[in-house]
C-alpha atoms as a PDB file:
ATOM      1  CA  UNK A   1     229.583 123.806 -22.648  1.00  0.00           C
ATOM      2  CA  UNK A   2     230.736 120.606 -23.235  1.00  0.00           C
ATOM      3  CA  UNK A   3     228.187 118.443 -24.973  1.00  0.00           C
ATOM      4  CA  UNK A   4     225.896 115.758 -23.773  1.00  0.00           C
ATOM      5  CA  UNK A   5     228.890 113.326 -22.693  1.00  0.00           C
ATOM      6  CA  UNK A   6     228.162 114.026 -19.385  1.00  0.00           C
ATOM      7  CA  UNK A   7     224.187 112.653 -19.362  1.00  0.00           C
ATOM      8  CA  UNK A   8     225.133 109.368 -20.953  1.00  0.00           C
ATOM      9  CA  UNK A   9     228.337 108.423 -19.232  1.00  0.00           C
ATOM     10  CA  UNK A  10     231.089 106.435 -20.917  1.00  0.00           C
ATOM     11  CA  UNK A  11     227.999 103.799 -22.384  1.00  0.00           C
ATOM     12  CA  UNK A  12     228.649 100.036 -21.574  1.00  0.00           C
ATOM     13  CA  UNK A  13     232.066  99.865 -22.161  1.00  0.00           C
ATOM     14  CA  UNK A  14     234.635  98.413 -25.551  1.00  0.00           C
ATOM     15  CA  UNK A  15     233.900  94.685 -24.348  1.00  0.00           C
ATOM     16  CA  UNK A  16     229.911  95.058 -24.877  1.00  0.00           C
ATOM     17  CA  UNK A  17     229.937  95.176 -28.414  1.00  0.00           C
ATOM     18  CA  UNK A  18     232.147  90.971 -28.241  1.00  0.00           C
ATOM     19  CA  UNK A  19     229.122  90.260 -25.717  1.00  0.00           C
ATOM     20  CA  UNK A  20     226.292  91.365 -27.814  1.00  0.00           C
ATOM     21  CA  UNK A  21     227.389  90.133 -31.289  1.00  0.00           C
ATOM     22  CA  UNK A  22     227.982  86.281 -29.907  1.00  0.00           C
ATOM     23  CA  UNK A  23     224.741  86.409 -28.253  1.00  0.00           C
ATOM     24  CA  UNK A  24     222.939  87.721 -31.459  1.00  0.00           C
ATOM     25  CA  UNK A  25     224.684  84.542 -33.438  1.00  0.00           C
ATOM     26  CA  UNK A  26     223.922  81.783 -30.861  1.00  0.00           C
ATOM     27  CA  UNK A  27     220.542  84.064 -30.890  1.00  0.00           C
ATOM     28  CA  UNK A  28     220.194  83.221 -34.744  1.00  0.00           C
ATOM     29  CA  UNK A  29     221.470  80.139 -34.698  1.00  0.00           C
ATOM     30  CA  UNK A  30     219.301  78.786 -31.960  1.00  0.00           C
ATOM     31  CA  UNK A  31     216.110  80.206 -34.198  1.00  0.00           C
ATOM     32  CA  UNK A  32     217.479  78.539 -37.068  1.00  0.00           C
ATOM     33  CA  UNK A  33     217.900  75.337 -35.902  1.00  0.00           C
ATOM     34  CA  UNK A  34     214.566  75.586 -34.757  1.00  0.00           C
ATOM     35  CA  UNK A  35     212.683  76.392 -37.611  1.00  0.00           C
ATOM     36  CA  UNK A  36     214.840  73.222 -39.804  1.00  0.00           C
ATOM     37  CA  UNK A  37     213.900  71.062 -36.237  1.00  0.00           C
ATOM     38  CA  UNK A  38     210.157  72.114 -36.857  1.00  0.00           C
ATOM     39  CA  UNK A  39     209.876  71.730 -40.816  1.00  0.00           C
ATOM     40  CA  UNK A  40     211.341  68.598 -40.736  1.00  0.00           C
ATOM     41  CA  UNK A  41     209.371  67.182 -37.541  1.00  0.00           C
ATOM     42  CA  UNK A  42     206.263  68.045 -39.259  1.00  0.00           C
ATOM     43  CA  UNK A  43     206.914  67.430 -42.816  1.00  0.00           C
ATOM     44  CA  UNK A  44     207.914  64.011 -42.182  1.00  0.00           C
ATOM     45  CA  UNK A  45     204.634  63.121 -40.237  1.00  0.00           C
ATOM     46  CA  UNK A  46     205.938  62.546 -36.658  1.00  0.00           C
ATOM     47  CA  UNK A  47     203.175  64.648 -35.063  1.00  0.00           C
ATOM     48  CA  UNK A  48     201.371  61.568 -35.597  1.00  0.00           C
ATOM     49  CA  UNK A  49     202.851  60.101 -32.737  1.00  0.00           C
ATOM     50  CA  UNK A  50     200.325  59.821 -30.240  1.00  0.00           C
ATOM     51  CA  UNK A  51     197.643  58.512 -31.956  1.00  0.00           C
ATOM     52  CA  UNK A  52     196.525  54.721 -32.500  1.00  0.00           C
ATOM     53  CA  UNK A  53     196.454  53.909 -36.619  1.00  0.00           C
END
């Protein structure tokens, strides 16, 4: 018997691994960046856009 290779296939192939990891930094980076966008946005009082003073 030869194993379990032939359920599973070859997987997605030796290029997959490039794909995934620059997706999970722009991934990170774009969540990041988000967070600093937020804190800042906030902190420094420019929800108060809108409204008449």
């Amino acid at each position: 018997m030869g194993g379990f290779g032939w359920q599973y296939g070859q997987g997605a192939g030796p290029g997959w691994w490039v794909v995934m990891a620059i997706f999970m930094i722009v991934f990170w980076t774009v969540l990041v960046m988000g967070v600093v966008y937020s804190v800042r946005h906030f902190r420094d009082g420019h929800y108060h856009h809108d409204r008449p003073s």
